[in-house]
Protein backbone atom coordinates (compact mmCIF):
# COMPACT_ATOMS: atom_id res chain seq x y z
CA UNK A 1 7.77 -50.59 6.89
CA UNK A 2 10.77 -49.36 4.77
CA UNK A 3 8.17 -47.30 2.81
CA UNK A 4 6.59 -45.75 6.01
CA UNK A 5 9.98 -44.64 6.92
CA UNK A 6 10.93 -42.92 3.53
CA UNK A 7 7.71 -41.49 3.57
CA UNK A 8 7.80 -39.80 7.22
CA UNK A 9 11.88 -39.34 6.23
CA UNK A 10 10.05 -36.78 3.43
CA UNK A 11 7.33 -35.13 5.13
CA UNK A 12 9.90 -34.20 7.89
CA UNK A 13 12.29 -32.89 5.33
CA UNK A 14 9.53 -30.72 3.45
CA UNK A 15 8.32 -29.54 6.84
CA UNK A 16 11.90 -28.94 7.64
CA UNK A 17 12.22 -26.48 4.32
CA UNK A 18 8.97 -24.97 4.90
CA UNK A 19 10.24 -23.52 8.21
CA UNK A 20 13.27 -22.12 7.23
CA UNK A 21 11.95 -20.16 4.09
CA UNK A 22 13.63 -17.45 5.43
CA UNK A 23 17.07 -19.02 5.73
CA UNK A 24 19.63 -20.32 3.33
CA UNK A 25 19.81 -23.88 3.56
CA UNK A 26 22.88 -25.74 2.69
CA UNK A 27 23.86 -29.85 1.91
CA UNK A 28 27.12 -30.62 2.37
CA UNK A 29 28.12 -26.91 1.01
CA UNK A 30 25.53 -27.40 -1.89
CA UNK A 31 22.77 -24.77 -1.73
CA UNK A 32 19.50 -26.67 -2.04
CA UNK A 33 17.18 -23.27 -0.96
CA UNK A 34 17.83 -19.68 -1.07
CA UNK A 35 14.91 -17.36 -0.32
CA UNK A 36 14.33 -14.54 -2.61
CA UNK A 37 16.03 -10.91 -1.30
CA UNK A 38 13.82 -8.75 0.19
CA UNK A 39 12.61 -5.51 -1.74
CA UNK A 40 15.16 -2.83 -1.71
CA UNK A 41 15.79 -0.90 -4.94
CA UNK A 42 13.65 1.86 -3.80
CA UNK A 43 13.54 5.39 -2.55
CA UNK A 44 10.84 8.01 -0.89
CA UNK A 45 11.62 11.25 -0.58
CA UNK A 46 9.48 11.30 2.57
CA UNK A 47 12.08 9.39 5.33
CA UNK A 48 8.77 8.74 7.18
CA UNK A 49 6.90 7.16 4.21
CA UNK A 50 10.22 5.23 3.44
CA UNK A 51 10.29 3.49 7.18
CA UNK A 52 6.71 2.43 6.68
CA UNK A 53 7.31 0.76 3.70
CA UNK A 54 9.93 -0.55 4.47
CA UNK A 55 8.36 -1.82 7.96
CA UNK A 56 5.63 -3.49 5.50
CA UNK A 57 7.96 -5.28 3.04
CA UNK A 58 9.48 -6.66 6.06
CA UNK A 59 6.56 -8.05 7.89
CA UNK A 60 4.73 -9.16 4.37
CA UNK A 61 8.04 -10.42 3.56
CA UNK A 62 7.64 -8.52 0.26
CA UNK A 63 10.24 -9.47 -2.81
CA UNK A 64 8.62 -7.99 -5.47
CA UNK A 65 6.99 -5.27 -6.25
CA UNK A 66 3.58 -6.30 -7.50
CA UNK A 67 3.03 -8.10 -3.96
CA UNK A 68 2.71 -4.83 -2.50
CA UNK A 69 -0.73 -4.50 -2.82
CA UNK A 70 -2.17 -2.94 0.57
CA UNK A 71 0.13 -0.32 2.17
CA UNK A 72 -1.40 1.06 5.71
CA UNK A 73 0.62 4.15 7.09
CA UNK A 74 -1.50 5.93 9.59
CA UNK A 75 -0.19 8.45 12.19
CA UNK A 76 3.46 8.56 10.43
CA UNK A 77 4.17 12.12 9.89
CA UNK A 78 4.21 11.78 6.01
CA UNK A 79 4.16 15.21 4.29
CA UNK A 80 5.66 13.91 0.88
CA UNK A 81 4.19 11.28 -1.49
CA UNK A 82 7.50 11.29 -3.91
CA UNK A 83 7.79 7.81 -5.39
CA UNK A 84 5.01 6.26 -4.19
CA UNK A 85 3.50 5.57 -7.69
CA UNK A 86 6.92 3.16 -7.76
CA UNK A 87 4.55 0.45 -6.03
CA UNK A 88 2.20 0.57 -8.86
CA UNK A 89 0.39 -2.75 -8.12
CA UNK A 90 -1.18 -0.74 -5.25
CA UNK A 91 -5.34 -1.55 -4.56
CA UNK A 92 -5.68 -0.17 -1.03
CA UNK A 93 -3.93 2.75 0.52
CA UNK A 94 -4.07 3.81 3.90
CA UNK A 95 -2.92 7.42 4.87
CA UNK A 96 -4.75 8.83 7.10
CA UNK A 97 -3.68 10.72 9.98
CA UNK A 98 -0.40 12.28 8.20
CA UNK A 99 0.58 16.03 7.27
CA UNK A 100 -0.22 15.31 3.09
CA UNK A 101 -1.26 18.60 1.56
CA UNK A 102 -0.39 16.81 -2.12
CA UNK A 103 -1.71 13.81 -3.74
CA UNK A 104 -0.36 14.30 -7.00
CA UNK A 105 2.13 11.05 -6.92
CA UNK A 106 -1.46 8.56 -6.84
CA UNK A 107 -2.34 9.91 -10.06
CA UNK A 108 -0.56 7.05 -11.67
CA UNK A 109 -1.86 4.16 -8.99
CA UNK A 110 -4.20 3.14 -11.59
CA UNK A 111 -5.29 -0.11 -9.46
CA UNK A 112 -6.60 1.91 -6.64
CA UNK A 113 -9.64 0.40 -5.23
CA UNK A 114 -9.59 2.05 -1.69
CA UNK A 115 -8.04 5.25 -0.64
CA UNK A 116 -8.09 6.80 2.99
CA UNK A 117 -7.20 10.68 3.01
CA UNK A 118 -8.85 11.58 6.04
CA UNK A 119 -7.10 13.90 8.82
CA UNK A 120 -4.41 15.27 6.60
CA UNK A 121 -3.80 19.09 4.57
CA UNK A 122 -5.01 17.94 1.31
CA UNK A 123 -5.52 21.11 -0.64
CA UNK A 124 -7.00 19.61 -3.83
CA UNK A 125 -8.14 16.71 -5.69
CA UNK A 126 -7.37 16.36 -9.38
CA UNK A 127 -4.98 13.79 -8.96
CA UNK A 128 -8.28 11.40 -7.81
CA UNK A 129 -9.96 12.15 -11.12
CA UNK A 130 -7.28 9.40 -12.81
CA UNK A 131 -7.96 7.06 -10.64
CA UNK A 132 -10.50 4.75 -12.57
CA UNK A 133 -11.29 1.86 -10.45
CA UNK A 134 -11.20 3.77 -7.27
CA UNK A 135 -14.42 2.59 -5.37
CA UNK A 136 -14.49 4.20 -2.07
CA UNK A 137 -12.61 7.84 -1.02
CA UNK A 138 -12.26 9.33 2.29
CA UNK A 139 -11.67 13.04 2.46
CA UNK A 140 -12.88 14.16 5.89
CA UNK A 141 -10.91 15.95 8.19
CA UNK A 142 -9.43 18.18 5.24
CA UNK A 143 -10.24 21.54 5.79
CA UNK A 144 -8.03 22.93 3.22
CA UNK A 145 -10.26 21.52 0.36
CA UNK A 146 -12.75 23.89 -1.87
CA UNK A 147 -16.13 22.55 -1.78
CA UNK A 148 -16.62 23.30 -5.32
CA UNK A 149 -13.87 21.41 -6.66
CA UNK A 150 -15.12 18.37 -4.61
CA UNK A 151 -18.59 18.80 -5.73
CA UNK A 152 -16.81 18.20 -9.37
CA UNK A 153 -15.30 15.68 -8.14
CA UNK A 154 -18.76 13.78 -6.50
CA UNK A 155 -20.02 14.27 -10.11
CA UNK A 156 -17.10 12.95 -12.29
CA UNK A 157 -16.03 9.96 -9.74
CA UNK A 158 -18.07 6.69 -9.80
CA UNK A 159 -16.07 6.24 -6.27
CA UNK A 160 -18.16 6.55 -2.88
CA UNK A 161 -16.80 9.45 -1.25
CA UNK A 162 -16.77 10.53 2.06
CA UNK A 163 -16.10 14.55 2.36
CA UNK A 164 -14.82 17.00 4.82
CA UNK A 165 -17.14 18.32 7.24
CA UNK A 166 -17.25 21.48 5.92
CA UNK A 167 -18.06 20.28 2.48
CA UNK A 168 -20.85 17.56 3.60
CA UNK A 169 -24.15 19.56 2.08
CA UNK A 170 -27.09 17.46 1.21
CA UNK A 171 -27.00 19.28 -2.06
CA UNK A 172 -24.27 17.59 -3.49
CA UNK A 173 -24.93 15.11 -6.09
């Protein structure tokens, strides 16, 4: 029975730990568990972009940065990418809805699997062309964009891409 006891004694106190992974827990003033900090030691230029991220590291409780690997920031106002290519572990970014008219800063996102554009100012596209493992881009809702330069862009990117509505023309390749 003794055995029982120490066993249940441990389950409890691993189930005990578990539960307070977010808080410091202490044995007779000895530290036995201190949860990594949460990720701070960056900055957006884009106070909008910064809350989201921030918002995400929070819920995801985020310590690092190559656990950031899905960022969703629809509907935030963002005009300004500025150190987003800081979260370079990135495979799946989510902007649509915003006021972007540059992409430049996801030129160096290099694991980019999945990028939403749509319903933003995006006036052009190079930055995309860098993007090597990018499967699937949406564009639509981007009037600003040159057709020709996307039709470049349908030909050079192995990526499926969705384009603006003004730009969808079954001649495209």
């Amino acid at each position: 029975m003794t055995g029982y006891k120490l066993l249940l004694l441990f389950c409890a106190s691993g189930a005990l730990l578990c539960a307070c992974k977010g808080y410091e827990v202490t044995l007779n003033e000895r530290e036995i568990y201190k949860p990594a900090p949460a990720l701070t030691q960056f900055h957006m230029a884009d106070n909008n972009l910064q809350t989201c991220i921030d918002q995400t590291i929070k819920d995801k409780n985020i310590t690092a940065v190559a656990q950031l690997t899905q960022l969703s920031c629809t509907h935030a106002g963002i005009n300004d990418l500025s150190g987003l290519s800081y979260f370079s572990a990135l495979e799946a970014l989510n902007l649509a809805d915003n006021d972007i008219q540059a992409i430049e800063p996801l030129a160096k996102l290099s694991k980019l699997k999945v990028l939403r554009l749509e319903n933003n100012r995006i006036q052009g596209t190079d930055a995309v062309l860098s993007l090597l493992q990018l499967q699937t881009l949406d564009l639509r809702g981007n009037p600003a964009l040159a057709c020709d330069e996307l039709a470049r862009l349908v030909e050079q990117s192995p990526a499926d891409i969705s384009l603006p509505q003004h730009c969808a023309n079954p001649t495209l390749p």
